[in-house]
N, C-alpha and C. Protein backbone atom coordinates (compact mmCIF):
# COMPACT_ATOMS: atom_id res chain seq x y z
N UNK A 1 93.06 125.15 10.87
CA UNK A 1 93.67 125.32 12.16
C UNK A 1 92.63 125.28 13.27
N UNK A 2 91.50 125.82 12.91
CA UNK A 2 90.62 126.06 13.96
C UNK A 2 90.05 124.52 14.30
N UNK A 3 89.97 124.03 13.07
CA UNK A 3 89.09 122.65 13.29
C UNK A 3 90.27 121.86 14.44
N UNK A 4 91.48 121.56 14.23
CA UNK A 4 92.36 120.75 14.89
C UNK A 4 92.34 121.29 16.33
N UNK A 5 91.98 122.39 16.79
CA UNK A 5 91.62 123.10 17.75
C UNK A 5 90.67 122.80 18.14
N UNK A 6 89.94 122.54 18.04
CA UNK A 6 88.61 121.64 18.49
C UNK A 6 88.37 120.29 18.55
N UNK A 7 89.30 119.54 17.38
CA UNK A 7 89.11 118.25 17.49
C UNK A 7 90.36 118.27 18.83
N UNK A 8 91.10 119.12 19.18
CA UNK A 8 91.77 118.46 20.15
C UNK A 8 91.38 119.10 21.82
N UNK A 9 90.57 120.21 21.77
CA UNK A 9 89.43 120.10 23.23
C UNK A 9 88.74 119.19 22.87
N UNK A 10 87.91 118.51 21.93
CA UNK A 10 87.13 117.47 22.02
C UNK A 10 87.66 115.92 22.63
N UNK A 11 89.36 115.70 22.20
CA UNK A 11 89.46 114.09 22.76
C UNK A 11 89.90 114.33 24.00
N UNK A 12 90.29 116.17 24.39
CA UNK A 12 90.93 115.94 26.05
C UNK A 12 89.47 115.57 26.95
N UNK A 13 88.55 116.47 26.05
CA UNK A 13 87.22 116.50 26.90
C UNK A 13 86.35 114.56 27.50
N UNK A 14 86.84 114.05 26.16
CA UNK A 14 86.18 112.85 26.24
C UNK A 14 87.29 111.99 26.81
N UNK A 15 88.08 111.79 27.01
CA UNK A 15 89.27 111.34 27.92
C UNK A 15 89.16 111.61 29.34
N UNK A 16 88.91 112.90 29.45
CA UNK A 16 88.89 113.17 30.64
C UNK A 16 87.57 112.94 31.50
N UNK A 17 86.76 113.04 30.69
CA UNK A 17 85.38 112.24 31.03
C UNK A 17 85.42 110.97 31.18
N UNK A 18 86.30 110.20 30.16
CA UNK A 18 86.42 108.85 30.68
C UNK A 18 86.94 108.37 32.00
N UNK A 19 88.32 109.06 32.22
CA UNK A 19 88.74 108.72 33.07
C UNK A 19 88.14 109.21 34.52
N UNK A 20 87.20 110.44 34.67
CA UNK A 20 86.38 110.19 35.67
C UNK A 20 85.62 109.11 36.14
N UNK A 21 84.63 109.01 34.93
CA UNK A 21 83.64 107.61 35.32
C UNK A 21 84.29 106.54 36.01
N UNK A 22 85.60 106.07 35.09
CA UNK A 22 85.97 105.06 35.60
C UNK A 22 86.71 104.98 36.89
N UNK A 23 87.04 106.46 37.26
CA UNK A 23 87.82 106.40 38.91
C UNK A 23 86.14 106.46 39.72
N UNK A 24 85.57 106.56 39.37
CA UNK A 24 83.93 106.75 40.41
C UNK A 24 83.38 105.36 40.47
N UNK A 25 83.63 104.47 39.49
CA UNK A 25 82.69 103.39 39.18
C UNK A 25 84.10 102.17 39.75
N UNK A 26 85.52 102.46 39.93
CA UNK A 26 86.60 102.03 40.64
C UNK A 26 86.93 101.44 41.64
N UNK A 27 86.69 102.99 42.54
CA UNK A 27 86.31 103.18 43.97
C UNK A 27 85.64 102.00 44.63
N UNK A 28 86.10 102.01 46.13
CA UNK A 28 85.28 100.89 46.73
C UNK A 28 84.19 101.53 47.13
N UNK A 29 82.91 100.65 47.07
CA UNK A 29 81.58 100.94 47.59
C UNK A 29 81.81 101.52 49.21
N UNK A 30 80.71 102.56 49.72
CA UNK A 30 80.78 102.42 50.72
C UNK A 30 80.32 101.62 51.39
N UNK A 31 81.18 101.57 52.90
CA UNK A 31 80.50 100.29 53.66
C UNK A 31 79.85 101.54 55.05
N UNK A 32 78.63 100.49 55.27
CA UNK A 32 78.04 101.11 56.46
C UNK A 32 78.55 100.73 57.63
N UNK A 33 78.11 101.45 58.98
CA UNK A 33 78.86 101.53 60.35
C UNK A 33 78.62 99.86 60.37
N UNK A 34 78.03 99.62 60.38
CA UNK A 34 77.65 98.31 60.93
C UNK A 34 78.45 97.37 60.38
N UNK A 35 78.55 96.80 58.89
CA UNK A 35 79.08 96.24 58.47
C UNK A 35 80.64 96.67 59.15
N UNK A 36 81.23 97.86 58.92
CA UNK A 36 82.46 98.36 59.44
C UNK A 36 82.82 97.46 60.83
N UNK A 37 82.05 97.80 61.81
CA UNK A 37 81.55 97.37 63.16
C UNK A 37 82.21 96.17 63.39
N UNK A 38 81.04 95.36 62.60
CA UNK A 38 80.99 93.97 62.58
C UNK A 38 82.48 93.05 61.72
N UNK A 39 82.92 93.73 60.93
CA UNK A 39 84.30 93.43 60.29
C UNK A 39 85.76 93.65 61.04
N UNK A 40 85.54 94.74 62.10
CA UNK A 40 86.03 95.07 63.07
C UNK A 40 86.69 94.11 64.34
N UNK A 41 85.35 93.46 64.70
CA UNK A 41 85.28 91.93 65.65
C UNK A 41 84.94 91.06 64.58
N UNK A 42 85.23 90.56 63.64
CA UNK A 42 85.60 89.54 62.52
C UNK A 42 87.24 88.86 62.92
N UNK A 43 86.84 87.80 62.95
CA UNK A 43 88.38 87.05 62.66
C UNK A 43 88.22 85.78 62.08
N UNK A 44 88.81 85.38 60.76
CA UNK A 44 89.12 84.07 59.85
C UNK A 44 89.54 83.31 60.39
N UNK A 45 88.93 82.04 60.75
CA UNK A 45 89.27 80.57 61.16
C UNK A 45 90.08 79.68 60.42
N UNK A 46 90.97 79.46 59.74
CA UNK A 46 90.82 78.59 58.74
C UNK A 46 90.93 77.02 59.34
N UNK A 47 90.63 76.19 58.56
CA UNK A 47 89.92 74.86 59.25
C UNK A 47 91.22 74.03 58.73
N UNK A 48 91.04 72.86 59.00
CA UNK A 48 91.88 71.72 58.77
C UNK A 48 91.21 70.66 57.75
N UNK A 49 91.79 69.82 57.11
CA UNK A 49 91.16 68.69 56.14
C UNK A 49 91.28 67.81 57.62
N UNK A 50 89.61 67.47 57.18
CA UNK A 50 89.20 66.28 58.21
C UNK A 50 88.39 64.92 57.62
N UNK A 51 88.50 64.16 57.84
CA UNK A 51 87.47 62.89 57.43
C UNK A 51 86.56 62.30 58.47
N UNK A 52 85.31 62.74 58.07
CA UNK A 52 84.39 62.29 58.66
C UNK A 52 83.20 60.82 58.42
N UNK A 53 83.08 59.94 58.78
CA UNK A 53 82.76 58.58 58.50
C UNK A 53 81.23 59.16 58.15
N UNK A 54 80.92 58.29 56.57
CA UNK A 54 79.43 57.90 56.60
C UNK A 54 79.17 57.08 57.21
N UNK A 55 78.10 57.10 58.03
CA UNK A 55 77.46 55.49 58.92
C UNK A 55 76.56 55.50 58.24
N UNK A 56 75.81 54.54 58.31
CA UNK A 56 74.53 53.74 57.43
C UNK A 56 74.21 52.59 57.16
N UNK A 57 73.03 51.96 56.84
CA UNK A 57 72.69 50.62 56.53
C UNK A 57 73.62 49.83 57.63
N UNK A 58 73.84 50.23 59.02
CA UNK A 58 74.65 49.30 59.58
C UNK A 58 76.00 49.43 59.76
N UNK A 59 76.42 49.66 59.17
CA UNK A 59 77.97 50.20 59.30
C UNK A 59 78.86 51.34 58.24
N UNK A 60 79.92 51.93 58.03
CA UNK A 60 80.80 52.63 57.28
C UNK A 60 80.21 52.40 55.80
N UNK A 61 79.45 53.50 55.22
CA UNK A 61 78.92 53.59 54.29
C UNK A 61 80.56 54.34 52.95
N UNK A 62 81.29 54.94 53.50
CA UNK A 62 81.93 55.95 53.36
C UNK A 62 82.52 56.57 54.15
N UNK A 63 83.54 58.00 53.23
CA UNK A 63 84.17 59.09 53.87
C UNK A 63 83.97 60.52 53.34
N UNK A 64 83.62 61.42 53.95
CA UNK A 64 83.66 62.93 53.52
C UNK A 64 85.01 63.25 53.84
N UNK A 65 85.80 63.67 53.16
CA UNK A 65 86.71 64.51 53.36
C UNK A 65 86.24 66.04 53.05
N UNK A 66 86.27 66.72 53.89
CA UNK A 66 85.72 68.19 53.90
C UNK A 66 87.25 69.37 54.78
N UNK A 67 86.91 70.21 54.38
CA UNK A 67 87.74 71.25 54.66
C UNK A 67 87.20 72.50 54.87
N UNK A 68 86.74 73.08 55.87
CA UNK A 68 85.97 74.37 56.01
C UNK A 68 86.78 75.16 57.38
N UNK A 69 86.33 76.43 56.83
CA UNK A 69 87.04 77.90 57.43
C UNK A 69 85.91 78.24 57.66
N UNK A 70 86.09 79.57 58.83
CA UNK A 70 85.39 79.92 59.50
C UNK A 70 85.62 81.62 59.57
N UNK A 71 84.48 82.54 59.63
CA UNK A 71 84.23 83.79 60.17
C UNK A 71 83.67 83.50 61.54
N UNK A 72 84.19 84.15 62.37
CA UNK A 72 84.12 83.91 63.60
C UNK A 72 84.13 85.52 64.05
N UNK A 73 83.32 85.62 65.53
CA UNK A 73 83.50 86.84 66.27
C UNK A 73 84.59 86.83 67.94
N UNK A 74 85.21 88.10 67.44
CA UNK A 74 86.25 87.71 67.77
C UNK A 74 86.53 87.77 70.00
N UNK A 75 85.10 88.44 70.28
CA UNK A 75 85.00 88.69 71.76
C UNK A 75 84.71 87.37 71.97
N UNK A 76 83.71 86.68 71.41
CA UNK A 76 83.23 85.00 71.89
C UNK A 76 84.15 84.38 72.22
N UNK A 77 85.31 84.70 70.75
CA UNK A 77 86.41 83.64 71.01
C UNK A 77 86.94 83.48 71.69
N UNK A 78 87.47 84.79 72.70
CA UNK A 78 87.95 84.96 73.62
C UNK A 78 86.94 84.04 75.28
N UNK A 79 86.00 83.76 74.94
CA UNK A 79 85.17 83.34 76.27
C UNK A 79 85.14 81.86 76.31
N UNK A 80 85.68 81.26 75.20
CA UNK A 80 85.67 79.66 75.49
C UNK A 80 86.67 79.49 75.80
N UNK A 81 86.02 78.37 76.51
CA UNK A 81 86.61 77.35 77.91
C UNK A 81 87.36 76.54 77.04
N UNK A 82 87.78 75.93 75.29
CA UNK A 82 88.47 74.87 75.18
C UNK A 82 89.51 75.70 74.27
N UNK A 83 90.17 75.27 73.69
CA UNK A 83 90.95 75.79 72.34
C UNK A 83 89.73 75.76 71.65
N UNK A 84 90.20 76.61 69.86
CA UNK A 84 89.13 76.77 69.28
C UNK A 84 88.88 75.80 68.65
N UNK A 85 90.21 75.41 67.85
CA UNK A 85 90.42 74.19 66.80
C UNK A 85 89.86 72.71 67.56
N UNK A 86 89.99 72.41 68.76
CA UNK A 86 89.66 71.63 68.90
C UNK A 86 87.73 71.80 69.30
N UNK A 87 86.93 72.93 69.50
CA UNK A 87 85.84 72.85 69.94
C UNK A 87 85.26 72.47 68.31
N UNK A 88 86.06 73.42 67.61
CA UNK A 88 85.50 72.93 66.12
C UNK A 88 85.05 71.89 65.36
N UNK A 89 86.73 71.31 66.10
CA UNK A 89 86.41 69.72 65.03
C UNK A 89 85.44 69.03 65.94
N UNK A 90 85.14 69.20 67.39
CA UNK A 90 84.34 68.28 68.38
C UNK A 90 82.89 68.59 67.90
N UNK A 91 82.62 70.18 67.36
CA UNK A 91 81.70 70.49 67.20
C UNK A 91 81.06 70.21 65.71
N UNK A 92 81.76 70.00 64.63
CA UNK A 92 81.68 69.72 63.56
C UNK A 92 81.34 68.48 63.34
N UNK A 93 82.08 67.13 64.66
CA UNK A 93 81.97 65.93 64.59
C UNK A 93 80.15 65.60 64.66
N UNK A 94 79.81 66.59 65.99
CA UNK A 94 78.80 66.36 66.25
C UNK A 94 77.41 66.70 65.83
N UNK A 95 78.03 67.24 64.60
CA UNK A 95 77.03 68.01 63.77
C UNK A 95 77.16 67.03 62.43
N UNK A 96 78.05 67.04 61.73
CA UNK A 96 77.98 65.90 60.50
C UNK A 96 77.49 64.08 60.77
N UNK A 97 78.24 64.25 61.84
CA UNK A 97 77.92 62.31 62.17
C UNK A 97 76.56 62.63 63.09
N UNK A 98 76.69 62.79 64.13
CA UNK A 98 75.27 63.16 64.98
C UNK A 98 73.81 63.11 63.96
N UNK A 99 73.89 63.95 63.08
CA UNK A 99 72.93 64.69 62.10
C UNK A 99 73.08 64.00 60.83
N UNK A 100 72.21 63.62 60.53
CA UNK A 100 72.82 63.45 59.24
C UNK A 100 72.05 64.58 58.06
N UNK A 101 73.19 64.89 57.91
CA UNK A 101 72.82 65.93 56.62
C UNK A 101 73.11 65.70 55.69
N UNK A 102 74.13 65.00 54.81
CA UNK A 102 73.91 64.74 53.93
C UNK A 102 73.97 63.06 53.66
N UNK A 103 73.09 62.60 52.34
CA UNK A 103 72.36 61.26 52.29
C UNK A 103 73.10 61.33 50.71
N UNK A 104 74.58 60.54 50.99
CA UNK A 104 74.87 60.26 49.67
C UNK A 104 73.99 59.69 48.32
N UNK A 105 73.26 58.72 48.64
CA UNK A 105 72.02 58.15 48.21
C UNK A 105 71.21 59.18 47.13
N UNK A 106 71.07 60.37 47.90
CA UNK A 106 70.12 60.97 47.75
C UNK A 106 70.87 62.30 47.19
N UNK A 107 71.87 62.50 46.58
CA UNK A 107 72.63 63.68 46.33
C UNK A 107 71.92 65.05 45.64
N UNK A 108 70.86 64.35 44.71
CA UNK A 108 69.78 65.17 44.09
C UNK A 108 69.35 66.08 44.91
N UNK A 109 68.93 66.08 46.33
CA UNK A 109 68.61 66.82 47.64
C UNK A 109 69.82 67.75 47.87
N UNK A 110 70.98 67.44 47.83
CA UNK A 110 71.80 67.85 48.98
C UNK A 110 71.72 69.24 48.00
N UNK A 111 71.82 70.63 49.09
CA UNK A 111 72.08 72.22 48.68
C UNK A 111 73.33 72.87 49.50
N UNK A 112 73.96 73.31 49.41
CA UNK A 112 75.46 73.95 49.46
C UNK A 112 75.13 74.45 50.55
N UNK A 113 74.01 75.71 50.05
CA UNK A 113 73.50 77.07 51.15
C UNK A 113 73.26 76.41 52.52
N UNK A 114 72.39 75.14 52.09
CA UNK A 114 72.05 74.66 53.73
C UNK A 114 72.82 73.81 54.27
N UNK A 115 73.64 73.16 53.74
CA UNK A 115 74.97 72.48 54.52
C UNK A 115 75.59 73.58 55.05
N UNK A 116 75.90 74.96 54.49
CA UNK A 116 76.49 75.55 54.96
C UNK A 116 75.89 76.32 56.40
N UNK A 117 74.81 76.70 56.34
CA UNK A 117 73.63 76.94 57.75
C UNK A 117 73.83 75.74 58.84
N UNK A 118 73.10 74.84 58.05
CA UNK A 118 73.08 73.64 59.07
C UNK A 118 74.37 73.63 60.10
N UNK A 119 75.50 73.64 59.28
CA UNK A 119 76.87 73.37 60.26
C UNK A 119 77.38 74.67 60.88
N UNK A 120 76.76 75.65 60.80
CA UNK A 120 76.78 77.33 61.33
C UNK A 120 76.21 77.29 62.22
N UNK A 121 74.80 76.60 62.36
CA UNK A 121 74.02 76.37 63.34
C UNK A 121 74.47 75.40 64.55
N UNK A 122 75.28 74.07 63.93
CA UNK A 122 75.40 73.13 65.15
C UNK A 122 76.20 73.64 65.43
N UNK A 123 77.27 74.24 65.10
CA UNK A 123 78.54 74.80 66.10
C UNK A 123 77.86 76.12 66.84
N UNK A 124 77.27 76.34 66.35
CA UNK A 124 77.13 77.58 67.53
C UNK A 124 76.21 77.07 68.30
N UNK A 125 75.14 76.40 68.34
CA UNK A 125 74.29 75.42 69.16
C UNK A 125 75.53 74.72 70.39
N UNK A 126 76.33 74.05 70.07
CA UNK A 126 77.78 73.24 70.50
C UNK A 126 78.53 73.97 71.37
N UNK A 127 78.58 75.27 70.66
CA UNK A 127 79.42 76.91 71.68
C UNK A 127 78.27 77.49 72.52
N UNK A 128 77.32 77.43 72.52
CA UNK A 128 76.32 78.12 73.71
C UNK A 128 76.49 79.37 72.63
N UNK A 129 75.81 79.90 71.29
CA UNK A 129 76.07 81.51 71.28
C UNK A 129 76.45 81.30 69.84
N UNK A 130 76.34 82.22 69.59
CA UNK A 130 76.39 82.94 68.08
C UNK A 130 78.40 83.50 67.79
N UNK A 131 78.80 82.16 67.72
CA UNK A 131 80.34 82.49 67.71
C UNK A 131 80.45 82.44 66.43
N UNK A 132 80.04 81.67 65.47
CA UNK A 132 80.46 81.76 64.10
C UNK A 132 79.24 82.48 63.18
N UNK A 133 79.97 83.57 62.30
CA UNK A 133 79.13 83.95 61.08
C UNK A 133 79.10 83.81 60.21
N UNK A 134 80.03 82.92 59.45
CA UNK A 134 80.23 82.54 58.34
C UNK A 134 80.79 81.16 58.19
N UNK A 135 80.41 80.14 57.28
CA UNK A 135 81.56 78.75 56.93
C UNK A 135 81.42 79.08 55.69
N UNK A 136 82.85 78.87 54.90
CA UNK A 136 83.54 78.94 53.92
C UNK A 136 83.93 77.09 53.79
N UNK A 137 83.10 76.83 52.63
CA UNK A 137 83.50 75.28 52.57
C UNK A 137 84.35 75.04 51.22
N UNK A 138 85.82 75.04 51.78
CA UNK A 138 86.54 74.91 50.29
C UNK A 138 86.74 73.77 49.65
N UNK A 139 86.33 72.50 50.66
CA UNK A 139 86.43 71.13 49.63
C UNK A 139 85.36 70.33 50.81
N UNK A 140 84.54 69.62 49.95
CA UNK A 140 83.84 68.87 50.36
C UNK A 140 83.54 67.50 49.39
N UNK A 141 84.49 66.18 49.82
CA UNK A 141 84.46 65.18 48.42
C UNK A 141 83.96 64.26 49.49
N UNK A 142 83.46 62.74 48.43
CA UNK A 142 82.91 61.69 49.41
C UNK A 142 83.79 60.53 48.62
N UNK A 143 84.58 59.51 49.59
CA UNK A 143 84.90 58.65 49.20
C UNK A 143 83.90 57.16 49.63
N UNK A 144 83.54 56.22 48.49
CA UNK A 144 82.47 54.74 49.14
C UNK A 144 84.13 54.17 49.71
N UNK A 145 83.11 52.59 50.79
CA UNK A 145 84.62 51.99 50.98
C UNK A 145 85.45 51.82 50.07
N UNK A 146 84.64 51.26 48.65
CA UNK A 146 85.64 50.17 47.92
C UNK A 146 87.05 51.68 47.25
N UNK A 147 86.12 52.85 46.96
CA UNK A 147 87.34 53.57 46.93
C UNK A 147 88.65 53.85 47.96
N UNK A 148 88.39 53.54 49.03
CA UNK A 148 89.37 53.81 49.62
C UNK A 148 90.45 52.32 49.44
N UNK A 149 89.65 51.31 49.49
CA UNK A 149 90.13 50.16 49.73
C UNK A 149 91.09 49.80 48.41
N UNK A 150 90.54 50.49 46.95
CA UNK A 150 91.06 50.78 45.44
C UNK A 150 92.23 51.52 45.91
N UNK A 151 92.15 52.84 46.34
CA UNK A 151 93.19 53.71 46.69
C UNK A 151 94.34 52.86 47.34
N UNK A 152 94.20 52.09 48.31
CA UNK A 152 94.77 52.03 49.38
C UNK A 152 95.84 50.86 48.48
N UNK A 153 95.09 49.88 47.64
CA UNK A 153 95.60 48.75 46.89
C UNK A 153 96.51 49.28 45.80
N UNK A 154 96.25 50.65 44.86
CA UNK A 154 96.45 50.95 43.95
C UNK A 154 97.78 51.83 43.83
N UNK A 155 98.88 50.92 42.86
CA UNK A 155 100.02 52.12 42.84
C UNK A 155 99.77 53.12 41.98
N UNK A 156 98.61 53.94 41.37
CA UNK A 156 98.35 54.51 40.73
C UNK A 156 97.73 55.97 41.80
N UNK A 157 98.97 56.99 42.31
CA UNK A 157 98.25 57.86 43.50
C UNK A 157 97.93 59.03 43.02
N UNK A 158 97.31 59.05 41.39
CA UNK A 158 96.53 59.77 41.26
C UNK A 158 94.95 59.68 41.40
N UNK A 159 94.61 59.10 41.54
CA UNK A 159 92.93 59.08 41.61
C UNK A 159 92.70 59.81 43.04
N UNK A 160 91.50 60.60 42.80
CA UNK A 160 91.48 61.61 43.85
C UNK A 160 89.95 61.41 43.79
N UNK A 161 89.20 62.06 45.34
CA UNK A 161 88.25 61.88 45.39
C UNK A 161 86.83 62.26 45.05
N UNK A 162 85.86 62.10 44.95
CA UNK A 162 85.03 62.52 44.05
C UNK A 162 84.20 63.59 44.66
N UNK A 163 84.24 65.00 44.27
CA UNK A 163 83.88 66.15 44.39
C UNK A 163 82.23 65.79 44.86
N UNK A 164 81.36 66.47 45.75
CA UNK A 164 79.87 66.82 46.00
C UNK A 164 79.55 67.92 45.15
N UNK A 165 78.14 67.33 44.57
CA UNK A 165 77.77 68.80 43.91
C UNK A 165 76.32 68.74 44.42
N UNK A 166 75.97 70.11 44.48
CA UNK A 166 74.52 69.92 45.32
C UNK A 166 73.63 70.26 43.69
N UNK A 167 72.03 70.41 43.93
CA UNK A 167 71.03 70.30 43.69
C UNK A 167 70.99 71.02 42.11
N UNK A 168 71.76 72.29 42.36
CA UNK A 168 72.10 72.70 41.72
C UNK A 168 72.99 73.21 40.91
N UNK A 169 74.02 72.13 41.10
CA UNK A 169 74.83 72.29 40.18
C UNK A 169 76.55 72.38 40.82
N UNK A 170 76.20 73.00 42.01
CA UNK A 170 77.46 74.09 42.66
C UNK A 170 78.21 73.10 43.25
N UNK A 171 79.20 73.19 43.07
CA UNK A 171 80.39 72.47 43.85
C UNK A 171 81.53 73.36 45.11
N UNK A 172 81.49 72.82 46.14
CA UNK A 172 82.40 73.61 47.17
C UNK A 172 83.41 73.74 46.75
N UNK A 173 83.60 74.92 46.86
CA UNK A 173 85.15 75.64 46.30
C UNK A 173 85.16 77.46 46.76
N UNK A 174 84.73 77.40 48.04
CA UNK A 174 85.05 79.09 49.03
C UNK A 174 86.11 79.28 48.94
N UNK A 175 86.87 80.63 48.64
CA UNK A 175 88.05 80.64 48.91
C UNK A 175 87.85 82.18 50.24
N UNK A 176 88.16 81.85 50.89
CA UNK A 176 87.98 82.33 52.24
C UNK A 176 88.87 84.02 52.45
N UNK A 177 88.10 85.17 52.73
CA UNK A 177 88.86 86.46 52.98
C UNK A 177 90.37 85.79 53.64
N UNK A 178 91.54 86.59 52.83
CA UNK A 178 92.75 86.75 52.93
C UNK A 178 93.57 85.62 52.23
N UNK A 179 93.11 84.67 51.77
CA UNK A 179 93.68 83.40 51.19
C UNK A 179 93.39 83.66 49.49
N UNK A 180 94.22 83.24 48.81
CA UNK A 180 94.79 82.99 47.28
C UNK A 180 94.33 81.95 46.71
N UNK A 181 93.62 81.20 47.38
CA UNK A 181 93.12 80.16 46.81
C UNK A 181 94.16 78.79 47.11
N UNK A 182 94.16 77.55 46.80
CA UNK A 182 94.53 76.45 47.12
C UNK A 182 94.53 75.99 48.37
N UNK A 183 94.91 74.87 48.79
CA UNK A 183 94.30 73.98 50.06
C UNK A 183 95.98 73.49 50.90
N UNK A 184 95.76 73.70 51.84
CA UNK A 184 97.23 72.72 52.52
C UNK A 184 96.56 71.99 54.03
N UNK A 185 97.36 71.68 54.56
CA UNK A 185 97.20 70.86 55.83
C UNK A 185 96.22 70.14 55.36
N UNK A 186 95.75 69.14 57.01
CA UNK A 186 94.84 67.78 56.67
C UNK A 186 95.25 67.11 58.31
N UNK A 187 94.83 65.86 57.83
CA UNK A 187 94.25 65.40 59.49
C UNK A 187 94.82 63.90 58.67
């Protein structure tokens, strides 16, 4: 009798120990003022599917179809002079075609992290100011002409376009605070 008496403070004891750890280790981390702060004046952009022309060797090398969202602050937003969506795509234009950042050619080079800077940088360069803090790039594919020209010929409308992978491996696929994942709209 005594033993069953003990073996049964022993599994409340270790149960109940379990289930501490795991409500402690559960819990959300704390966040500091700042981060708090700064999440505070946070607001999610989400972007549109756009196609942007490769130029090169002379003429239309290609197409990026890309799709990127945005962390944005939310007092800036309030201080521009255009809509947002449209400073975006003006600003995005002038940052992918303007610049060239990425050199299909050369895909071995291309890195995720700094496409993603680079185009953080020209838009806020574009806005006068530090309006965006984050790009979330959820699709970034490159079509050559003859694919489009295949596509365009072909009753076969599955072939889809061919994913970027940078240097190391990584392929764009952000799925952006508040979204479930998958893609809609387009241009």
């Amino acid at each position: 009798m005594l033993k069953l008496l003990i073996t049964g403070v022993w599994v409340c004891s270790v149960t109940l120990g379990a289930v501490y750890f795991s409500v402690q280790h559960a819990s959300a981390p704390p966040v500091s003022e700042a981060d708090a702060e700064r999440r505070a004046n946070e607001e999610y952009v989400p972007g549109d599917l756009i196609t942007i022309p490769a130029i090169g060797d002379g003429g239309v090398r290609g197409y990026f179809l890309t799709k990127l969202s945005f962390s944005a602050r939310k007092d800036k937003l309030k201080t521009l002079d255009v809509p947002l969506k449209n400073a975006l795509t003006d600003a995005l234009y002038d940052t992918l075609v303007g610049e060239r950042i990425i050199d299909v050619t050369q895909q071995k080079s291309f890195e995720l992290q700094a496409f993603k800077d680079m185009v953080k940088d020209g838009i806020n360069r574009n806005l006068h100011g530090e309006v965006i803090w984050e790009v979330y790039v959820e699709q970034l594919e490159f079509l050559t002409k003859d694919d489009v020209t295949r596509i365009a010929n072909s009753t076969d409308t599955r072939e889809k376009p061919v994913p970027l992978v940078d240097r190391n491996g990584t392929v764009a696929n952000d799925h952006p605070p508040g979204k479930a994942g998958g893609s809609t709209g387009g241009h």
